[in-house]
C-alpha atoms as a PDB file:
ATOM      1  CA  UNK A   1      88.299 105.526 154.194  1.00  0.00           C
ATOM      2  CA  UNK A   2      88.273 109.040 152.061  1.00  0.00           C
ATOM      3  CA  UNK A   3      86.340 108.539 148.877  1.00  0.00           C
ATOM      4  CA  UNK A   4      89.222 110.174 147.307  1.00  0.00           C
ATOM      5  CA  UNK A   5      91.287 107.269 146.771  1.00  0.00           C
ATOM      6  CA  UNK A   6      88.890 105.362 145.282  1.00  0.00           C
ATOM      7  CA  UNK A   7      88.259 108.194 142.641  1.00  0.00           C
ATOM      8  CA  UNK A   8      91.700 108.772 142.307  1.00  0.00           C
ATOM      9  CA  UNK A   9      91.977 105.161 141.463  1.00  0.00           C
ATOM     10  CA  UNK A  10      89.155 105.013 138.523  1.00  0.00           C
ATOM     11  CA  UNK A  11      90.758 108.212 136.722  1.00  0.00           C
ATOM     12  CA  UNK A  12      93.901 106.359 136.533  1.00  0.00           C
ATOM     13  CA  UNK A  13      92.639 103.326 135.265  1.00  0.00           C
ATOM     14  CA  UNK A  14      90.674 105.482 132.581  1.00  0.00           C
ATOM     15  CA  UNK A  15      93.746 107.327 131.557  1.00  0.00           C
ATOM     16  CA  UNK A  16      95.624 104.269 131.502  1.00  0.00           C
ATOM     17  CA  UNK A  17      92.952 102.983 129.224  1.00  0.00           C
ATOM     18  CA  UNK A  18      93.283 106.315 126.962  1.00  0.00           C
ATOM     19  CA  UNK A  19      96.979 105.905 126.483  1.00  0.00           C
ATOM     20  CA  UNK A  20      96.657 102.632 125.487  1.00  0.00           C
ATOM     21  CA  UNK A  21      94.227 103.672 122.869  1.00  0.00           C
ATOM     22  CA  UNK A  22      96.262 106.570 121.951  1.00  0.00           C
ATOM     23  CA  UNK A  23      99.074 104.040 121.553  1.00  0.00           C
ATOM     24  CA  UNK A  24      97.489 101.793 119.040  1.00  0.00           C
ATOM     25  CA  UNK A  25      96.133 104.947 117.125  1.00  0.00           C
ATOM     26  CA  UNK A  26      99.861 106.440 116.913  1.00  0.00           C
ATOM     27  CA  UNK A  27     101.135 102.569 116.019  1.00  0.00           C
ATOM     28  CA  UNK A  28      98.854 102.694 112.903  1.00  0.00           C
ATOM     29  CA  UNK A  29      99.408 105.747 111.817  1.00  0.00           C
ATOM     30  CA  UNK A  30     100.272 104.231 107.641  1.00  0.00           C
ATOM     31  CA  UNK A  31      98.086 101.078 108.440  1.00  0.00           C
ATOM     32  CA  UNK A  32      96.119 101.526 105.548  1.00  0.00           C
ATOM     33  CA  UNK A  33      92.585 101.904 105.907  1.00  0.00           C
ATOM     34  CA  UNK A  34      93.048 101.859 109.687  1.00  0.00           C
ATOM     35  CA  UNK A  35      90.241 104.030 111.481  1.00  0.00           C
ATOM     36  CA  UNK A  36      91.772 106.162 114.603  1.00  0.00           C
ATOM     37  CA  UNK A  37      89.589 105.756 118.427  1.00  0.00           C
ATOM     38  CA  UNK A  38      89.233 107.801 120.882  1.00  0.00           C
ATOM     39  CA  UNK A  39      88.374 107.407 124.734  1.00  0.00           C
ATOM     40  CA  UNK A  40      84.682 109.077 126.138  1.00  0.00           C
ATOM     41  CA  UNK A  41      84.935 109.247 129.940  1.00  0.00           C
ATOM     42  CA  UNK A  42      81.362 109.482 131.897  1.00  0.00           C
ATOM     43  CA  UNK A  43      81.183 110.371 135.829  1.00  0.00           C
ATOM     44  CA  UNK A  44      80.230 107.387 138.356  1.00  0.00           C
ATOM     45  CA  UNK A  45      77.363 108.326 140.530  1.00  0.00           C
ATOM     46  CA  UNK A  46      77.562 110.759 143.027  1.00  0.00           C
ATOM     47  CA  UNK A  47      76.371 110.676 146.642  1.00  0.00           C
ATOM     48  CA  UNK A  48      73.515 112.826 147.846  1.00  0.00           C
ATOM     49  CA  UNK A  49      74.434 114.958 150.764  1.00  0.00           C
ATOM     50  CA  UNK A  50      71.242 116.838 150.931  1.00  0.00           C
ATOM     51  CA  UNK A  51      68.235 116.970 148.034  1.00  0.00           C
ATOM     52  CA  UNK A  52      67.114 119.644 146.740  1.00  0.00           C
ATOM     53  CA  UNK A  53      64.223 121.835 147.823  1.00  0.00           C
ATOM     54  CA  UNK A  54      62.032 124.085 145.849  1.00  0.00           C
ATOM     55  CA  UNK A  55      61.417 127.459 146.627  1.00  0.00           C
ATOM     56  CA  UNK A  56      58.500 128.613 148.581  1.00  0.00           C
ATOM     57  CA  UNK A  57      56.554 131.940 149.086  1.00  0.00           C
ATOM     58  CA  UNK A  58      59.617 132.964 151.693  1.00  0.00           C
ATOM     59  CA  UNK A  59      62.068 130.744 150.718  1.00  0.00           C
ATOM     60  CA  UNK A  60      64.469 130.151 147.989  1.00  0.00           C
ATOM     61  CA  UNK A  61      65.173 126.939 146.455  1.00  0.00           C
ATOM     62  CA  UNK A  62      68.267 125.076 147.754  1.00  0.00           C
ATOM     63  CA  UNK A  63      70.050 122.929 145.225  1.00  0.00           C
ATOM     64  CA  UNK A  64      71.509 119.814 145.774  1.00  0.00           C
ATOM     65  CA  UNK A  65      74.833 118.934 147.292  1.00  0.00           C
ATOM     66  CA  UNK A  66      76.303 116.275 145.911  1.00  0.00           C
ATOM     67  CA  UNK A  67      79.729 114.438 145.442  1.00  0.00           C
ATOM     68  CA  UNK A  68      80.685 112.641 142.857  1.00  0.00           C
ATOM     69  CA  UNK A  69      82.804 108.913 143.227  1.00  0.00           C
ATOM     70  CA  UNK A  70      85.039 109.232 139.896  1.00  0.00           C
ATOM     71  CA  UNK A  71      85.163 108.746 136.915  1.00  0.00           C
ATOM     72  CA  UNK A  72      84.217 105.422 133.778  1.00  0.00           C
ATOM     73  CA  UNK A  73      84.852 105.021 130.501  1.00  0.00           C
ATOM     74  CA  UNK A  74      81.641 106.155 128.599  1.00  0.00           C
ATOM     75  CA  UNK A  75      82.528 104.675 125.192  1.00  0.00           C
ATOM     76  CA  UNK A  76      85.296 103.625 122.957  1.00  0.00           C
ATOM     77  CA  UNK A  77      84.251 105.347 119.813  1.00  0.00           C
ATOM     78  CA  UNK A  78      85.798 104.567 116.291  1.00  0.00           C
ATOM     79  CA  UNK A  79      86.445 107.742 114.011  1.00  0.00           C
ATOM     80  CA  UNK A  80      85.379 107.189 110.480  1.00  0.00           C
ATOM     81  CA  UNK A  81      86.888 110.498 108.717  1.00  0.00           C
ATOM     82  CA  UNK A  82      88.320 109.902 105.609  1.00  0.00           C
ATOM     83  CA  UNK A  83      92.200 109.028 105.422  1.00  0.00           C
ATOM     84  CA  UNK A  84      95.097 110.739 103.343  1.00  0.00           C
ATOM     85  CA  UNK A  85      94.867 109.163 100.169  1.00  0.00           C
ATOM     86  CA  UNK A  86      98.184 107.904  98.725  1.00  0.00           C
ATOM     87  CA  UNK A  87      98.822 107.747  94.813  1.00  0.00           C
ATOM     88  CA  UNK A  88     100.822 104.246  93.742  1.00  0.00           C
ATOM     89  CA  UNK A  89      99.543 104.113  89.945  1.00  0.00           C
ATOM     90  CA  UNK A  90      98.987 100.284  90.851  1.00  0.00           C
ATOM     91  CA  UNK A  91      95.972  99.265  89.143  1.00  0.00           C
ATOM     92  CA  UNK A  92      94.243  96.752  91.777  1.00  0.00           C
ATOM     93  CA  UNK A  93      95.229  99.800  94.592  1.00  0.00           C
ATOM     94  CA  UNK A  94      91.983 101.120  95.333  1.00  0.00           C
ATOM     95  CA  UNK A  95      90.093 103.504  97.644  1.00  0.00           C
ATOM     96  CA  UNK A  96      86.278 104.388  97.983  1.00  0.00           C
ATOM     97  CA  UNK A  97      85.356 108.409  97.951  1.00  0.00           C
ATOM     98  CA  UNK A  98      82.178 107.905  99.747  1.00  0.00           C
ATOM     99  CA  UNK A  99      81.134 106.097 103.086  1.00  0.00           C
ATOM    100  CA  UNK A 100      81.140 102.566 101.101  1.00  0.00           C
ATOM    101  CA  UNK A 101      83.202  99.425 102.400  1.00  0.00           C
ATOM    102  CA  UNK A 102      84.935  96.954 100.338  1.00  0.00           C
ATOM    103  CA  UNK A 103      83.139  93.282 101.016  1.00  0.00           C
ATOM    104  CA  UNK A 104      85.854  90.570 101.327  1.00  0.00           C
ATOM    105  CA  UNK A 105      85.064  86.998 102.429  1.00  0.00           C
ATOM    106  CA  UNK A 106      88.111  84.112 103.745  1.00  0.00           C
ATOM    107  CA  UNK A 107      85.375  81.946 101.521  1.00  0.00           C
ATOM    108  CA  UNK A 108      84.777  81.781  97.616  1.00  0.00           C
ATOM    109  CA  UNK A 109      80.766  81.333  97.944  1.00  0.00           C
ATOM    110  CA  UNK A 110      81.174  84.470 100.718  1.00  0.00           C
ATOM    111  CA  UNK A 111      79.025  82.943 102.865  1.00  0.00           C
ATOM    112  CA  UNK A 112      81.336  84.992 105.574  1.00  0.00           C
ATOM    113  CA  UNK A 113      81.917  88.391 104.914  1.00  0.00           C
ATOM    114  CA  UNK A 114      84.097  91.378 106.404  1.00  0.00           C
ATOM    115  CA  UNK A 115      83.848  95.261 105.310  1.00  0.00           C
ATOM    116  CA  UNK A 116      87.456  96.736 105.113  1.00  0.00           C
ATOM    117  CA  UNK A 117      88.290 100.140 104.014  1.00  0.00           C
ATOM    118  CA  UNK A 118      91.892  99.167 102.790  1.00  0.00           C
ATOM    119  CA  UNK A 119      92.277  98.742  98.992  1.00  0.00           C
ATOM    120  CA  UNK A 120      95.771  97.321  98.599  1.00  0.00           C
ATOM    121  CA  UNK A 121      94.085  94.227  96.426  1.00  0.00           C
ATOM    122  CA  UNK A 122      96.384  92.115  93.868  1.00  0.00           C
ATOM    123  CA  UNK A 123      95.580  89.100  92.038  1.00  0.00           C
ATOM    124  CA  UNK A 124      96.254  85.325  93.121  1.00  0.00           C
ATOM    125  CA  UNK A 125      97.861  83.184  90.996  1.00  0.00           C
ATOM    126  CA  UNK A 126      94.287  81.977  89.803  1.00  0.00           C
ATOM    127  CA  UNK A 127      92.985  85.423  88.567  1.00  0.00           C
ATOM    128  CA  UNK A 128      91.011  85.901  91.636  1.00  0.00           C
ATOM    129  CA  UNK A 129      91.622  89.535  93.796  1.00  0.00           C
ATOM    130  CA  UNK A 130      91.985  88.993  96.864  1.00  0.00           C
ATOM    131  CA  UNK A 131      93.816  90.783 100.170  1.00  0.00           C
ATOM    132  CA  UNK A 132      97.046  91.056 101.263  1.00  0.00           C
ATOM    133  CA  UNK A 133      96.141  87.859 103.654  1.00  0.00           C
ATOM    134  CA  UNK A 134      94.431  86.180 101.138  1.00  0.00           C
ATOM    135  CA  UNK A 135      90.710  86.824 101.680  1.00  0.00           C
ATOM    136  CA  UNK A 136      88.869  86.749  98.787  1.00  0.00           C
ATOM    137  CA  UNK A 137      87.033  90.180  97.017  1.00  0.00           C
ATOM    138  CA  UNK A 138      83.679  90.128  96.358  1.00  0.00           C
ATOM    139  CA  UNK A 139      82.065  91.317  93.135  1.00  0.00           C
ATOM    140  CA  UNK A 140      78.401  91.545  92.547  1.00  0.00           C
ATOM    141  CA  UNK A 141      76.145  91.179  89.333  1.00  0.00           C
ATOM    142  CA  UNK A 142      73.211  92.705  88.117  1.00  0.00           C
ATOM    143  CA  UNK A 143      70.947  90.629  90.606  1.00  0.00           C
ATOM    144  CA  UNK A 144      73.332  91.632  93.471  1.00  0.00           C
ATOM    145  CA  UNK A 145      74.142  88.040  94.316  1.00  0.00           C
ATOM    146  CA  UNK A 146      78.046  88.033  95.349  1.00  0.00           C
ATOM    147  CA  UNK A 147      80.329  86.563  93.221  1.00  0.00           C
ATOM    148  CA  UNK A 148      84.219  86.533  93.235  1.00  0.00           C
ATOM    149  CA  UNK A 149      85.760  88.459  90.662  1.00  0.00           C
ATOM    150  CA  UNK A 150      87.945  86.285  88.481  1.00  0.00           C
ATOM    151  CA  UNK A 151      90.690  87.868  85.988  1.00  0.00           C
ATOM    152  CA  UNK A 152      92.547  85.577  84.242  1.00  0.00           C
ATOM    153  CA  UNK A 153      90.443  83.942  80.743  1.00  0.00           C
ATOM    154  CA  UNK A 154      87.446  84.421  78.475  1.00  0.00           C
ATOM    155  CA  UNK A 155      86.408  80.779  79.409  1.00  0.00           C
ATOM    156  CA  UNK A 156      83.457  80.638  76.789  1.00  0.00           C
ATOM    157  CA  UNK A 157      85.768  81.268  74.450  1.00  0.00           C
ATOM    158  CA  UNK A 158      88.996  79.748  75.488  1.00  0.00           C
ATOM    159  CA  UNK A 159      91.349  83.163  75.541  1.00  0.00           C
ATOM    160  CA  UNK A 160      93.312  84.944  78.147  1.00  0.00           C
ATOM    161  CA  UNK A 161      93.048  88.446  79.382  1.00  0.00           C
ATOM    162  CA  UNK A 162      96.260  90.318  78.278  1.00  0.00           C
ATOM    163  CA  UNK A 163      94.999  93.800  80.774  1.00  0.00           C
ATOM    164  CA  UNK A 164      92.287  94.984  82.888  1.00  0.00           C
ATOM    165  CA  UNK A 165      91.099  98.186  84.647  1.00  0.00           C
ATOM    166  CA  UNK A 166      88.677  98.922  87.342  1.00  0.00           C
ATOM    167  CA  UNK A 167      86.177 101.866  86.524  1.00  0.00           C
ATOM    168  CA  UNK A 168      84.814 104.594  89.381  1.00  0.00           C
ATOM    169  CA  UNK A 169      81.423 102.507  89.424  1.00  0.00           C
ATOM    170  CA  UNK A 170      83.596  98.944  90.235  1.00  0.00           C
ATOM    171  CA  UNK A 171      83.114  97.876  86.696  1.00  0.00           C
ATOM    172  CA  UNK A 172      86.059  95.408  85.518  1.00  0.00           C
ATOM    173  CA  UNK A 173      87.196  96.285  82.071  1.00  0.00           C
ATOM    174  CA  UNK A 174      89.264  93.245  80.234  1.00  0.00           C
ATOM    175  CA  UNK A 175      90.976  92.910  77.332  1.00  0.00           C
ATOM    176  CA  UNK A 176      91.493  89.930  75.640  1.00  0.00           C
ATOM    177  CA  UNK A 177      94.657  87.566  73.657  1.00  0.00           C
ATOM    178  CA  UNK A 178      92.377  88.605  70.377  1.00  0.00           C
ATOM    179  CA  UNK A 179      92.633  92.401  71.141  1.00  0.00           C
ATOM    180  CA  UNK A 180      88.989  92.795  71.987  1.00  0.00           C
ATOM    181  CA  UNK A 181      87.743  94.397  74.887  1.00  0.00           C
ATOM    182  CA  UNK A 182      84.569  94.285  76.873  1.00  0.00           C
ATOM    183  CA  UNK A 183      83.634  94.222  80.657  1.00  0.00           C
ATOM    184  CA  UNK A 184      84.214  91.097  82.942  1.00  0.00           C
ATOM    185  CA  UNK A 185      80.987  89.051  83.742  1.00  0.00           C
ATOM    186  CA  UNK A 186      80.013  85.733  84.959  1.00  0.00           C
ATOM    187  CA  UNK A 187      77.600  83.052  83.705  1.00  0.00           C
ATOM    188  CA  UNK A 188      76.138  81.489  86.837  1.00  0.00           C
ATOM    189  CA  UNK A 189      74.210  79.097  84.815  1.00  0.00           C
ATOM    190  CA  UNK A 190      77.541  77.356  83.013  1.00  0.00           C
ATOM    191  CA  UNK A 191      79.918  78.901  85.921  1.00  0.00           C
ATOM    192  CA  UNK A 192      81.794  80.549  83.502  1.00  0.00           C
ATOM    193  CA  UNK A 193      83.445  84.013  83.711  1.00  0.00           C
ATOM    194  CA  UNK A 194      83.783  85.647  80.024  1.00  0.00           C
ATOM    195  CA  UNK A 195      84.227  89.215  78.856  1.00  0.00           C
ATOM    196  CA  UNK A 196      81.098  90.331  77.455  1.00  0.00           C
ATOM    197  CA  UNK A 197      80.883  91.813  74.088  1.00  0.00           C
ATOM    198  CA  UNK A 198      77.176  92.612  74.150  1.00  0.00           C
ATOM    199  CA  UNK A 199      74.821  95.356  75.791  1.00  0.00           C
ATOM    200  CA  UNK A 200      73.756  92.853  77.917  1.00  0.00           C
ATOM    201  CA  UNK A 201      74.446  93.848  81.347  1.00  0.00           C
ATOM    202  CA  UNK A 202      73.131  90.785  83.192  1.00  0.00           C
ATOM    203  CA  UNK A 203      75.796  88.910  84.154  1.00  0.00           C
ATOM    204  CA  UNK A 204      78.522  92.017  84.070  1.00  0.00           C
ATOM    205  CA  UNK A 205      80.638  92.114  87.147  1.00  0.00           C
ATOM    206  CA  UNK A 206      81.353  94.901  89.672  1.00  0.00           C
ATOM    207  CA  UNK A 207      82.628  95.292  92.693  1.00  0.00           C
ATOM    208  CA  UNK A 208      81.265  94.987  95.829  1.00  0.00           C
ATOM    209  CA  UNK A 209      80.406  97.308  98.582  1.00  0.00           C
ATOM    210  CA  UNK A 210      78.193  98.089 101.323  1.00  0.00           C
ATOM    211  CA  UNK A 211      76.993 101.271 103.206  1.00  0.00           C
ATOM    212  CA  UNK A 212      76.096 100.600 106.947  1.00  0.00           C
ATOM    213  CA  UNK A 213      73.472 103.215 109.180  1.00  0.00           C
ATOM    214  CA  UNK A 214      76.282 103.329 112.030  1.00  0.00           C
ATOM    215  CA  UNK A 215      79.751 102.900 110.752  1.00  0.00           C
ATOM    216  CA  UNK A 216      80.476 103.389 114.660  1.00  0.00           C
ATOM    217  CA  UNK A 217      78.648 100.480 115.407  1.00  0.00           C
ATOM    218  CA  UNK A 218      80.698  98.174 113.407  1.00  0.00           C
ATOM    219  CA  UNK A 219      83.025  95.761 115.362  1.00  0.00           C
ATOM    220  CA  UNK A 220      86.843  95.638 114.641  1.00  0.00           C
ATOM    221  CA  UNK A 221      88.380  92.437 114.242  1.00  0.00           C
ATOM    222  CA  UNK A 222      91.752  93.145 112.679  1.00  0.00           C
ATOM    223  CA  UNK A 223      93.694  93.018 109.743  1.00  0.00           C
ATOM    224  CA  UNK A 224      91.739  96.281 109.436  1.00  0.00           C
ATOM    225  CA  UNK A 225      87.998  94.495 108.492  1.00  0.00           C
ATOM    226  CA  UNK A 226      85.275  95.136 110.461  1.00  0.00           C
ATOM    227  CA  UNK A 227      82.418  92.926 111.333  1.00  0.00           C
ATOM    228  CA  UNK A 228      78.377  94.088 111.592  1.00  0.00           C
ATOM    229  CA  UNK A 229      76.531  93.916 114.652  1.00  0.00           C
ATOM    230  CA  UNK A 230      73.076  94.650 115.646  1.00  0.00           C
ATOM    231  CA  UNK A 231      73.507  98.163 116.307  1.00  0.00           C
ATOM    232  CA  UNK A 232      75.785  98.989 113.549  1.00  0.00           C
ATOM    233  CA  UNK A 233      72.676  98.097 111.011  1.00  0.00           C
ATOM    234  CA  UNK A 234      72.096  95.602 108.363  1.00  0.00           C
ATOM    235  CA  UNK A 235      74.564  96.277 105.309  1.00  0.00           C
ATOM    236  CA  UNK A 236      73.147  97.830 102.040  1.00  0.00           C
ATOM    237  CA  UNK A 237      75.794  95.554  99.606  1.00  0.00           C
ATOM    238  CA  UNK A 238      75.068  96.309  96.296  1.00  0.00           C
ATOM    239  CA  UNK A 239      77.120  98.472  93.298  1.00  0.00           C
ATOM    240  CA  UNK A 240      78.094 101.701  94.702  1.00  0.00           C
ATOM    241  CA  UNK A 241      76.418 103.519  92.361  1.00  0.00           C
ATOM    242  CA  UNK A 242      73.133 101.372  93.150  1.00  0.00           C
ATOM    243  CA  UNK A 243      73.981 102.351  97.166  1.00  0.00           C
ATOM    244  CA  UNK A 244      75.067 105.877  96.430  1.00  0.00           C
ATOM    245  CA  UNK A 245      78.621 104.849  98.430  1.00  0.00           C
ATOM    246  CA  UNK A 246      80.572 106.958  96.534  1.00  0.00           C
ATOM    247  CA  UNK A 247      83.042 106.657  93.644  1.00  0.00           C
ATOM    248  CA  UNK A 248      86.130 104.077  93.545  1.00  0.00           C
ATOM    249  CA  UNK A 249      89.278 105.866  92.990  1.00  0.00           C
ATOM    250  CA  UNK A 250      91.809 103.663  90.688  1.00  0.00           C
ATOM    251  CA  UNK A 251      96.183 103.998  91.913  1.00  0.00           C
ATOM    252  CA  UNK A 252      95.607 105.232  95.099  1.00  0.00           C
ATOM    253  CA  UNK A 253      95.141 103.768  98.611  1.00  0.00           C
ATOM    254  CA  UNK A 254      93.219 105.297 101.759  1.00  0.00           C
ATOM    255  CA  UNK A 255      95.753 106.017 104.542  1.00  0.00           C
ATOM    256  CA  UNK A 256      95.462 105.915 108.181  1.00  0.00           C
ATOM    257  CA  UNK A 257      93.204 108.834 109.467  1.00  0.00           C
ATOM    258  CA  UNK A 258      95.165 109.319 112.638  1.00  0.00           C
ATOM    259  CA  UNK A 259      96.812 112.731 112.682  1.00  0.00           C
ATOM    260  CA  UNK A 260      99.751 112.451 115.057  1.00  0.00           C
ATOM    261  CA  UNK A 261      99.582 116.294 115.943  1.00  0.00           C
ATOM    262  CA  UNK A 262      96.341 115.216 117.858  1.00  0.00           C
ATOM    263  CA  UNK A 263      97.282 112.310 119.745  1.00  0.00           C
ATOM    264  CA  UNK A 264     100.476 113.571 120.635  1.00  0.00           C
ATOM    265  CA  UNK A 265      98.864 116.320 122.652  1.00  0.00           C
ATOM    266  CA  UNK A 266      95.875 113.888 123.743  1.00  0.00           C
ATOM    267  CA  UNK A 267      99.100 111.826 125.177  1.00  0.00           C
ATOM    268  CA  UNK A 268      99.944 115.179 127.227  1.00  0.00           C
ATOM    269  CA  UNK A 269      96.470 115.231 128.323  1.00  0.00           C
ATOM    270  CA  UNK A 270      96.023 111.771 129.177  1.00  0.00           C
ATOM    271  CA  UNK A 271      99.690 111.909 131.140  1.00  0.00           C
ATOM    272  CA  UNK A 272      98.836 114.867 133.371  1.00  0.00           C
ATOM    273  CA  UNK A 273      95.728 113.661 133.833  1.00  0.00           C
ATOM    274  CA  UNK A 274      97.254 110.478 134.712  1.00  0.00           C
ATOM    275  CA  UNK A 275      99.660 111.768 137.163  1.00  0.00           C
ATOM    276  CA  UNK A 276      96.846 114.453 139.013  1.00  0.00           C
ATOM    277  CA  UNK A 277      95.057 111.453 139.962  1.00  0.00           C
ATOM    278  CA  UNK A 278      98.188 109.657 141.414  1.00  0.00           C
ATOM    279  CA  UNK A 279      98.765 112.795 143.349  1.00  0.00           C
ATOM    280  CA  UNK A 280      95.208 112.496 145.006  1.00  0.00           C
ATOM    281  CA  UNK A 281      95.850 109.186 146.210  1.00  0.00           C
ATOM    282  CA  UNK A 282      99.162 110.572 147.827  1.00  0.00           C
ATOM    283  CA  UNK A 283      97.683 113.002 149.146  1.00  0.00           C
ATOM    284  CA  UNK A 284      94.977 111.282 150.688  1.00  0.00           C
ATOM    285  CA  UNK A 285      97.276 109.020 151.834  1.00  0.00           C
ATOM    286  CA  UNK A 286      99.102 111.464 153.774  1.00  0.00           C
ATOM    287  CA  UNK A 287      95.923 113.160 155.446  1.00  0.00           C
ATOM    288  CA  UNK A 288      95.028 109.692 156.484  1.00  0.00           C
ATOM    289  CA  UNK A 289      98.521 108.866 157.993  1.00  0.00           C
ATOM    290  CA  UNK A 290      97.862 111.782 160.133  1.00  0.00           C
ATOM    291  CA  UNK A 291      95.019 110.720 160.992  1.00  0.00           C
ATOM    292  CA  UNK A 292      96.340 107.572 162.419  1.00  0.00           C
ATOM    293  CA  UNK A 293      99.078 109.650 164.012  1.00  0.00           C
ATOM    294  CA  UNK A 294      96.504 111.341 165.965  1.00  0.00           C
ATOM    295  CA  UNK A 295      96.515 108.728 169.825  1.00  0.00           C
ATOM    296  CA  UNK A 296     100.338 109.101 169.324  1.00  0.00           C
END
């Protein structure tokens, strides 16, 4: 049987398999925080007609001769360029300038945690910030132990917050019923969060993030968090000024970084490419029909 069919069938199944990436990238395209992929294609080993030979004293070398058996997909990478930020003025809309990931957890100790790049944050009905699904946002003290970030009352001191802000460093700014103003911090010992009106800066309250070796690496398990992995690298979580992650941009939301120009011309690519390969198998299908039409 020609070896061309079989060839022609592995570089359609790896263009199907770029169009189906291309399709999710263009679906997302104002997912925000979403993190475009793209499709690496490697050759399958090739069968040795003849090896090589060196040259000699009255001979030249003679290279190999070769033919390769198609085509595999290499990798699946993920692109982390930034996104388009968006302005929205909304104070608890946030996006990192840096390489720095937002740590959420689906549990208040976050004993689980997920890095996410998307910022659109609001506030529970219990003061706590959480995600759009729910998850909750982790803050970190001095110590870097992770601790949720909860808005809602001075409870040393029995008073409401009437505002808040988030700084570039993650620091949360209240203000309270009495007018006063301070930053939000937490008292692990009573389990008490409090705005704190000293220079203290033990127990002040920041948020969260964490700088990986090989964003690449990290596994995507959607709702646009990713997950680490062995060979994405043990997470640096911390302040980002402490892991130099960047700044935190208040009002304004990372976009999608898929830029449709590109994948719309990758589609073109991927469809030719796509329909060459189906015209090897016809083709090879044809020299083999006369083949068999040879005893006739």
């Amino acid at each position: 049987m020609l070896k061309s069919l079989y060839s022609g069938v592995s570089g359609m199944k790896g263009f199907q398999t770029k169009l189906d990436m291309i399709g999710n990238n263009v679906a997302n395209v104002n997912t925000v925080g979403f993190k475009k992929g793209r499709v690496m294609f490697q050759d399958i080993i090739s069968q040795n007609m003849a090896g090589a030979t060196a040259p000699t004293g009255d001979r030249g070398g003679v290279n190999p001769k070769q033919v390769g058996l198609g085509t595999k997909i290499g990798s699946i990478d993920n692109i982390f360029t930034p996104g388009s930020p968006m302005t929205t003025n909304v104070g608890t809309d946030l996006a990192i300038d840096g390489d720095a990931f937002f740590v959420v957890s689906p549990e208040a100790n976050g004993s689980e945690t997920y890095l996410t790049r998307a910022g659109n944050f609001n506030r529970d009905a219990n003061g706590d910030l959480v995600t759009s699904n729910g998850f909750y946002v982790l803050g970190v003290n001095e110590a870097g132990s992770p601790v949720r970030i909860n808005i809602k009352a001075d409870e040393k001191n029995n008073m409401n917050f009437t505002s808040y802000s988030i700084d570039p460093s993650g620091y949360v700014y209240v203000v309270r019923e009495d007018g006063k103003s301070g930053k939000l911090a937490f008292d692990s010992t009573n389990n008490q969060y409090y705005m704190n009106e000293t220079n203290d800066p033990t127990d002040d309250i920041s948020l969260a993030t964490a700088v990986v070796s090989n964003p690449g690496g990290l596994t995507k398990v959607g709702n646009t968090f990713f997950q680490v992995n062995g060979n994405s690298g043990a997470p640096l979580l911390g302040r980002i000024e402490d892991n130099k992650g960047g700044t935190i941009n208040t009002g304004v939301l990372e976009m999608s970084n898929v830029d449709l120009t590109e994948e719309f011309t990758e589609m073109i690519v991927a469809q030719r490419g796509f329909q060459a390969n189906a015209r090897t198998i016809t083709t090879s299908d044809s020299i083999l029909e006369e083949v068999v039409n040879l005893k006739r």
